[in-house]
C-alpha atoms as a PDB file:
ATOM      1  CA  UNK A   1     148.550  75.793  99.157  1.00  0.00           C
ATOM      2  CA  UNK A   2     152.133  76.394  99.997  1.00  0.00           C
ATOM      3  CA  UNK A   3     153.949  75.208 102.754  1.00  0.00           C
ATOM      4  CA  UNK A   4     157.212  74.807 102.909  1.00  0.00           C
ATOM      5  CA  UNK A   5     159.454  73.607 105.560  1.00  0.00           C
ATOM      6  CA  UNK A   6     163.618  74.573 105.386  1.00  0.00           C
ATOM      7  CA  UNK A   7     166.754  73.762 107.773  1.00  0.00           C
ATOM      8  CA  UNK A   8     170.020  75.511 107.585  1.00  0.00           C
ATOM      9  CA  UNK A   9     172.765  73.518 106.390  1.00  0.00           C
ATOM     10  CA  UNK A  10     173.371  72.962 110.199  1.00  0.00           C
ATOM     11  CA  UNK A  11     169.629  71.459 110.613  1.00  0.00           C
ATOM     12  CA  UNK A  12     168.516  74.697 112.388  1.00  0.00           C
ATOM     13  CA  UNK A  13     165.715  77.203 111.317  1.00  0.00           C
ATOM     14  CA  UNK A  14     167.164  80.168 109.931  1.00  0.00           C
ATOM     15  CA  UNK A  15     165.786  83.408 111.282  1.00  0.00           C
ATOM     16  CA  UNK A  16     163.549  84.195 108.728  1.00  0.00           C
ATOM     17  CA  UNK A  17     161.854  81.045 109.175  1.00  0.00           C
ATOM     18  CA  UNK A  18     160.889  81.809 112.420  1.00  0.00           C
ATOM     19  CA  UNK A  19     158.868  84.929 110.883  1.00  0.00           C
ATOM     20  CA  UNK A  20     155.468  83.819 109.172  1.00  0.00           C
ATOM     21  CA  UNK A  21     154.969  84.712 105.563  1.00  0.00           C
ATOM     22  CA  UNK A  22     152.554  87.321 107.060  1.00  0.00           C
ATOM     23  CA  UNK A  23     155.285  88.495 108.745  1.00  0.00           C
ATOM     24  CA  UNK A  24     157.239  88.726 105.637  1.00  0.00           C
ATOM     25  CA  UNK A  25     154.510  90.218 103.144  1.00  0.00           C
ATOM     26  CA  UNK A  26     154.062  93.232 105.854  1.00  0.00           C
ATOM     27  CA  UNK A  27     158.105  93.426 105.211  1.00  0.00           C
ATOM     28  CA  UNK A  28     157.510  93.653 101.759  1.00  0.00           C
ATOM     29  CA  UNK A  29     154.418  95.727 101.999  1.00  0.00           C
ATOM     30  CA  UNK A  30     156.714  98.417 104.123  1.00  0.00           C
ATOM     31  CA  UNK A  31     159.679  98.278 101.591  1.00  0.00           C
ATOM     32  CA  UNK A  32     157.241  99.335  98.822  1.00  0.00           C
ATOM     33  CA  UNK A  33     156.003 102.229 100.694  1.00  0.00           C
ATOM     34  CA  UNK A  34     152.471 101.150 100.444  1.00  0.00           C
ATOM     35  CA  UNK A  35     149.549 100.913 103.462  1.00  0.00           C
ATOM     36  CA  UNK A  36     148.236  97.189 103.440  1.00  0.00           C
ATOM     37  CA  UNK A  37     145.046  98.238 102.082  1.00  0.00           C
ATOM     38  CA  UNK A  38     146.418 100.016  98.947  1.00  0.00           C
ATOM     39  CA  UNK A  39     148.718  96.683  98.819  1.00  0.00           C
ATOM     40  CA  UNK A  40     145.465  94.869  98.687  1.00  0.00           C
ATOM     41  CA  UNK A  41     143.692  96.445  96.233  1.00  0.00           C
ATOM     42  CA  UNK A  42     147.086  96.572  93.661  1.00  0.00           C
ATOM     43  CA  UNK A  43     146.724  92.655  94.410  1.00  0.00           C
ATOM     44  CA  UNK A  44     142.967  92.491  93.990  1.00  0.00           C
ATOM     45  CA  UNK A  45     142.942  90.966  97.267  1.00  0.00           C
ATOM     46  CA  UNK A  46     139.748  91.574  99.499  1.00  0.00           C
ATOM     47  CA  UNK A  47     139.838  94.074 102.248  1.00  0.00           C
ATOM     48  CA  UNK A  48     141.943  92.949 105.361  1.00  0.00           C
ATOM     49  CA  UNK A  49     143.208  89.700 103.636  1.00  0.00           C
ATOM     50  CA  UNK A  50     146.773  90.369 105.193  1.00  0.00           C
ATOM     51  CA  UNK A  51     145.329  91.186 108.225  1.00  0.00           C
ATOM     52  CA  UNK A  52     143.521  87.454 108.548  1.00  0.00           C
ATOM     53  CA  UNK A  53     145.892  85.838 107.017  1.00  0.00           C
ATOM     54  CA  UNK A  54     147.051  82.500 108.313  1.00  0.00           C
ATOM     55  CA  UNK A  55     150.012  80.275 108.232  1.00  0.00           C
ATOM     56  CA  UNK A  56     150.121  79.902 104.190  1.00  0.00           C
ATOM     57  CA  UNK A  57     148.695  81.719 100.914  1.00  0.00           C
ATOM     58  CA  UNK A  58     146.597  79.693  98.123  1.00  0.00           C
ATOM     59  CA  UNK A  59     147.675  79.422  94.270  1.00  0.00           C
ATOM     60  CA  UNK A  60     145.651  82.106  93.226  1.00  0.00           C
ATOM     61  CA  UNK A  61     146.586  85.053  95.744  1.00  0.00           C
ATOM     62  CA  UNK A  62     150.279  83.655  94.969  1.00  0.00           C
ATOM     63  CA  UNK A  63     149.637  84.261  91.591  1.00  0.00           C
ATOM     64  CA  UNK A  64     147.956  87.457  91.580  1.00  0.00           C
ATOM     65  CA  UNK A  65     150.902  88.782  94.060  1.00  0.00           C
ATOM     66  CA  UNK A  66     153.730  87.662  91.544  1.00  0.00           C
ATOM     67  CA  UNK A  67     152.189  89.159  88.438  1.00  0.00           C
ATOM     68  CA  UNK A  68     152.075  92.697  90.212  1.00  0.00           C
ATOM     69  CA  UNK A  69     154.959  92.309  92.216  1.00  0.00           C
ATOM     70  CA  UNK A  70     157.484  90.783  90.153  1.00  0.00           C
ATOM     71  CA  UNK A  71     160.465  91.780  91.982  1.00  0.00           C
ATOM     72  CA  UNK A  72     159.272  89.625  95.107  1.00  0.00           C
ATOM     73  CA  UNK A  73     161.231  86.615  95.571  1.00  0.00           C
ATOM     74  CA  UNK A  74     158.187  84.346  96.358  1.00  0.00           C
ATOM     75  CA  UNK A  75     160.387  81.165  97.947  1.00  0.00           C
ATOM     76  CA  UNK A  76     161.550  83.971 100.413  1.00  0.00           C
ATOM     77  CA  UNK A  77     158.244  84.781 100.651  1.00  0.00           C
ATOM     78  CA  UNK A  78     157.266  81.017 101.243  1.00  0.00           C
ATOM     79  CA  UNK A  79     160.232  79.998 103.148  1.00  0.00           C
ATOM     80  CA  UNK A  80     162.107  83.093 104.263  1.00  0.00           C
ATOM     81  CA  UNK A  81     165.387  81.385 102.265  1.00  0.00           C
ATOM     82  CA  UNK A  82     167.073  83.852  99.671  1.00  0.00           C
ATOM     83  CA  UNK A  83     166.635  87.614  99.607  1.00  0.00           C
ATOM     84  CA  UNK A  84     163.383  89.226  99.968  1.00  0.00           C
ATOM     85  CA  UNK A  85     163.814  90.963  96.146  1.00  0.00           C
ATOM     86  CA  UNK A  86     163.942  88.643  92.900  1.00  0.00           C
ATOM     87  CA  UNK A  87     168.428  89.357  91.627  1.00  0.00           C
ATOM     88  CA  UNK A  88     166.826  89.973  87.970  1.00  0.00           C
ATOM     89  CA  UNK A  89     164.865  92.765  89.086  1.00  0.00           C
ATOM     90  CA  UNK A  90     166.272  93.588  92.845  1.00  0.00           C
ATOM     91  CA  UNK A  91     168.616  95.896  90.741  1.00  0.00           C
ATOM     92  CA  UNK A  92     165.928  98.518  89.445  1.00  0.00           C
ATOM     93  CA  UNK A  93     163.640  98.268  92.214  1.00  0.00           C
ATOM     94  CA  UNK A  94     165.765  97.640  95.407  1.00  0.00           C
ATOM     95  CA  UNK A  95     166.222 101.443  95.658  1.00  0.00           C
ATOM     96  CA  UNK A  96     164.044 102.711  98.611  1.00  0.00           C
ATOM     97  CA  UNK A  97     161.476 104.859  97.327  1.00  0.00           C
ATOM     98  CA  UNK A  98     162.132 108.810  97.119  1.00  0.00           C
ATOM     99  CA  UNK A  99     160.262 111.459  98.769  1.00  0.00           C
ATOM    100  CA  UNK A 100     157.920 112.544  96.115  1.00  0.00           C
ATOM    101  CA  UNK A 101     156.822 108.477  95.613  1.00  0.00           C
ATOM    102  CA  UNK A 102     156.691 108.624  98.799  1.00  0.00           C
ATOM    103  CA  UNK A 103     154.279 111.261  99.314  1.00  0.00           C
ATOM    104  CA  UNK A 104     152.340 110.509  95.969  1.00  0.00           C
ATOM    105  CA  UNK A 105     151.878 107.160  97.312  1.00  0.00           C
ATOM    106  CA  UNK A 106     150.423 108.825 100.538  1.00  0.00           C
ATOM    107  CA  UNK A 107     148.532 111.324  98.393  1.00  0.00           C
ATOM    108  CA  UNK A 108     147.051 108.573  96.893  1.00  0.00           C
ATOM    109  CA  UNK A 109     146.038 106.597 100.126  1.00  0.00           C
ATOM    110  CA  UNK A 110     144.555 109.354 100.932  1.00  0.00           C
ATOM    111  CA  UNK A 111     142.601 110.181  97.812  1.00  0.00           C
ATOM    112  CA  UNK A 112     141.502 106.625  97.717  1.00  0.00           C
ATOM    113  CA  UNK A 113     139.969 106.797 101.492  1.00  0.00           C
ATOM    114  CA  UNK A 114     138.633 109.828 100.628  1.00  0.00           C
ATOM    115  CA  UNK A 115     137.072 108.106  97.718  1.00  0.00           C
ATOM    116  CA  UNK A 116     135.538 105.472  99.572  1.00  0.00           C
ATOM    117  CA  UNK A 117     134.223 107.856 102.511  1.00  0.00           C
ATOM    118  CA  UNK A 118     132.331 109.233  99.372  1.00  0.00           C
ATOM    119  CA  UNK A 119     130.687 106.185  98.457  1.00  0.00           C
ATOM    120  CA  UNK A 120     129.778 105.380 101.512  1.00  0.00           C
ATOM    121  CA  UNK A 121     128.130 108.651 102.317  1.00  0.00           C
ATOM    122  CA  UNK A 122     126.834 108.720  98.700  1.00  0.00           C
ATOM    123  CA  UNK A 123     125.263 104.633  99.062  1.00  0.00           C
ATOM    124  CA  UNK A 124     123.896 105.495 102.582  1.00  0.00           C
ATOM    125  CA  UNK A 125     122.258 109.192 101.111  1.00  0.00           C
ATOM    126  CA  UNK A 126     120.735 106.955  98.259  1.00  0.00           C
ATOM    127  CA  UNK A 127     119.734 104.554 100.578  1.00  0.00           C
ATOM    128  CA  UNK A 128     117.950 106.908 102.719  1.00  0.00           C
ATOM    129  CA  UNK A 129     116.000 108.457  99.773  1.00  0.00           C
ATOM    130  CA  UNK A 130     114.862 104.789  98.638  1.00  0.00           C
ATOM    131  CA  UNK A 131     113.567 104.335 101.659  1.00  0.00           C
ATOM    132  CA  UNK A 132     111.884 107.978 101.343  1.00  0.00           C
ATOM    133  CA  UNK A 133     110.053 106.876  97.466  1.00  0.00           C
ATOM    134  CA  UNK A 134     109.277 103.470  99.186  1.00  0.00           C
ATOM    135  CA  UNK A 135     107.057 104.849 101.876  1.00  0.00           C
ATOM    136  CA  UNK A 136     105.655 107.891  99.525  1.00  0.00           C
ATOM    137  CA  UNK A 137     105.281 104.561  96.934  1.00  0.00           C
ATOM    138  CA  UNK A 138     102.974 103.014  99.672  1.00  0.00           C
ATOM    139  CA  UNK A 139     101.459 106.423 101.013  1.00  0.00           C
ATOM    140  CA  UNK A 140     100.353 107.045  97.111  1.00  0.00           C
ATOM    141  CA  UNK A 141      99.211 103.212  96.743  1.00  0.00           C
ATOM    142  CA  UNK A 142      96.993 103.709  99.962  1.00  0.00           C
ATOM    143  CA  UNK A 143      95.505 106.644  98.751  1.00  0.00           C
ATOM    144  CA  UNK A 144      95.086 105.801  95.229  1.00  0.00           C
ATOM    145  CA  UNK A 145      93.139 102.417  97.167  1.00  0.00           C
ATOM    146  CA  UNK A 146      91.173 104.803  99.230  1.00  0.00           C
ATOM    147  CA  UNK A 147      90.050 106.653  96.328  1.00  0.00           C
ATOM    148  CA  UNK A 148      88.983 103.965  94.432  1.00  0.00           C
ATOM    149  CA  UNK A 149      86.540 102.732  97.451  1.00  0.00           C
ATOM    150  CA  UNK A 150      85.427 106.350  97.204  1.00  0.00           C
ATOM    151  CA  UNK A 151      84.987 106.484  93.811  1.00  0.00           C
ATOM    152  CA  UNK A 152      82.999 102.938  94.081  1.00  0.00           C
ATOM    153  CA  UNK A 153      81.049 103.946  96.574  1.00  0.00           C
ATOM    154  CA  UNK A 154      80.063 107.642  94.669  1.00  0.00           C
ATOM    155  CA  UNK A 155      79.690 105.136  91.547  1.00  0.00           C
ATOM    156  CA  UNK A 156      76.853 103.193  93.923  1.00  0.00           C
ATOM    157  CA  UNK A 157      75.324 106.270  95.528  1.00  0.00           C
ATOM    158  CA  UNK A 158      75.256 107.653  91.781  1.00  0.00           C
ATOM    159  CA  UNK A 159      73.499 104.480  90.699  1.00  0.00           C
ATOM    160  CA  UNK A 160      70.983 104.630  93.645  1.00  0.00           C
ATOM    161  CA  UNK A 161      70.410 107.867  93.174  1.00  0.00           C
ATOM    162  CA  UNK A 162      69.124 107.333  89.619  1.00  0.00           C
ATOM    163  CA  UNK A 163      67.145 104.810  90.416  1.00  0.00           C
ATOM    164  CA  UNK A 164      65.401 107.006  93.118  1.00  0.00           C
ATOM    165  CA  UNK A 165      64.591 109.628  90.358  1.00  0.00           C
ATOM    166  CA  UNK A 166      63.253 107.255  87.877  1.00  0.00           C
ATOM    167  CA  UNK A 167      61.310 105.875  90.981  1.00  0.00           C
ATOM    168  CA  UNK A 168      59.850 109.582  91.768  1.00  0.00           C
ATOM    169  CA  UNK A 169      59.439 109.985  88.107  1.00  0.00           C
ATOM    170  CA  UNK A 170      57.010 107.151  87.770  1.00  0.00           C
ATOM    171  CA  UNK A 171      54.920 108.457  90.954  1.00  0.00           C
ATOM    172  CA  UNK A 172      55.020 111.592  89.210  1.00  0.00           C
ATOM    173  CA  UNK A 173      53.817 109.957  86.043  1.00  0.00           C
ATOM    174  CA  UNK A 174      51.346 107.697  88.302  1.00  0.00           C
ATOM    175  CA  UNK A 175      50.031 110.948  89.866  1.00  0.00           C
ATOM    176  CA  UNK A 176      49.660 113.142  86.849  1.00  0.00           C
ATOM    177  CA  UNK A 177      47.446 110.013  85.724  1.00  0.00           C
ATOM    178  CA  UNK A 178      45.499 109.840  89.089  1.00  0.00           C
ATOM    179  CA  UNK A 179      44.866 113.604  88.525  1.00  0.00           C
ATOM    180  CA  UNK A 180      43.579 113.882  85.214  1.00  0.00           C
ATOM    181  CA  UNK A 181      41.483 110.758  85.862  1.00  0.00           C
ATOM    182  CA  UNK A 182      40.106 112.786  88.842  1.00  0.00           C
ATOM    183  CA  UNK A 183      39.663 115.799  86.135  1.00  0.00           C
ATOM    184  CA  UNK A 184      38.202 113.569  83.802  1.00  0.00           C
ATOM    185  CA  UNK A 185      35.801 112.094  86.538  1.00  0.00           C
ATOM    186  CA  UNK A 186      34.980 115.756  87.590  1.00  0.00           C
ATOM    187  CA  UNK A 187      34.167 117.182  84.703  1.00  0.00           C
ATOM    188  CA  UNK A 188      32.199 114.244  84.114  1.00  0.00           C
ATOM    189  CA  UNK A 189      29.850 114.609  87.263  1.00  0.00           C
ATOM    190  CA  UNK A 190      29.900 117.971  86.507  1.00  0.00           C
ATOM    191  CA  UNK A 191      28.671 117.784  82.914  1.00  0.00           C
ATOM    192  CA  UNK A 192      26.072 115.126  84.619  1.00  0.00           C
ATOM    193  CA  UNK A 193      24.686 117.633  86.643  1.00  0.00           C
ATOM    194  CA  UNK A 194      23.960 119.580  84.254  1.00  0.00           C
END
């Protein structure tokens, strides 16, 4: 990380060393016309990273700031020495931003909040109707349980069932044999008697 420490000529601070490079990068940030959050996301910076920044900025975010911000001087940045604008590029880009940048840059903040007030509502919509197939899921997994103890259980009454009617079939059988055997033994007294 970055951290540099300047005196004036004089051995004093100068003034823009008594800002923090927070300070400075909202400077910056308000000379570009841009909300911190858009500035973030140009910078692929996570959301309030300005906000909770400290005294100093890594390699990286340094990086990633000069490659889309090329005009920004990043010792003033660092130290506050110099001018706030890089001389090479200061002259095409120093010019405060017109009204119609200005209000397509608003036009986009505001697209882009709108944008993410529609995810949100979308992700927490989706949410809710995962939560919705998760409890029909288990309502249908209950049921579909329930039925199959059913279905067992009419599987076992089914079984014992047939097992009753080959039972009564036998006593049938066992009785139609008891009766002609009593036929048989009739007719047989009776022919005896005769």
């Amino acid at each position: 990380m970055f951290d540099y420490k300047t005196t004036n000529t004089n051995g004093t601070e100068p003034q823009s060393m008594k800002e923090s490079i927070k300070e400075r990068l909202l400077k910056f940030i308000e000379s570009r016309s841009l909300s911190v959050r858009r500035f973030e996301i140009e910078c692929g910076f996570p959301n309030a990273y300005v906000s909770n920044m400290k005294r100093t900025m890594t390699p990286q975010r340094i990086d990633a700031l000069s490659k889309r911000f090329p005009e920004l001087n990043i010792v003033w940045l660092m130290t506050g020495n110099g001018e706030m604008l890089n001389t090479c590029s200061a002259s095409h880009k120093a010019q405060p931003a017109t009204e119609p940048e200005r209000c397509f840059a608003d036009m986009n903040e505001r697209l882009i909040g709108t944008f993410d007030e529609f995810v949100r509502h979308e992700t927490s919509v989706s949410e809710r109707y995962l939560e919705h197939i998760n409890r029909l899921t288990e309502a249908y997994n209950h049921t579909l349980s329930m039925l199959k103890a059913e279905r067992a259980d009419a599987a076992a009454l089914i079984a014992q069932m047939m097992r009753m009617q080959e039972h009564n079939e036998r006593i049938q059988q066992q009785n139609q044999q008891l009766i002609d055997m009593l036929k048989e033994l009739m007719a047989g007294k009776c022919d005896d008697r005769a």
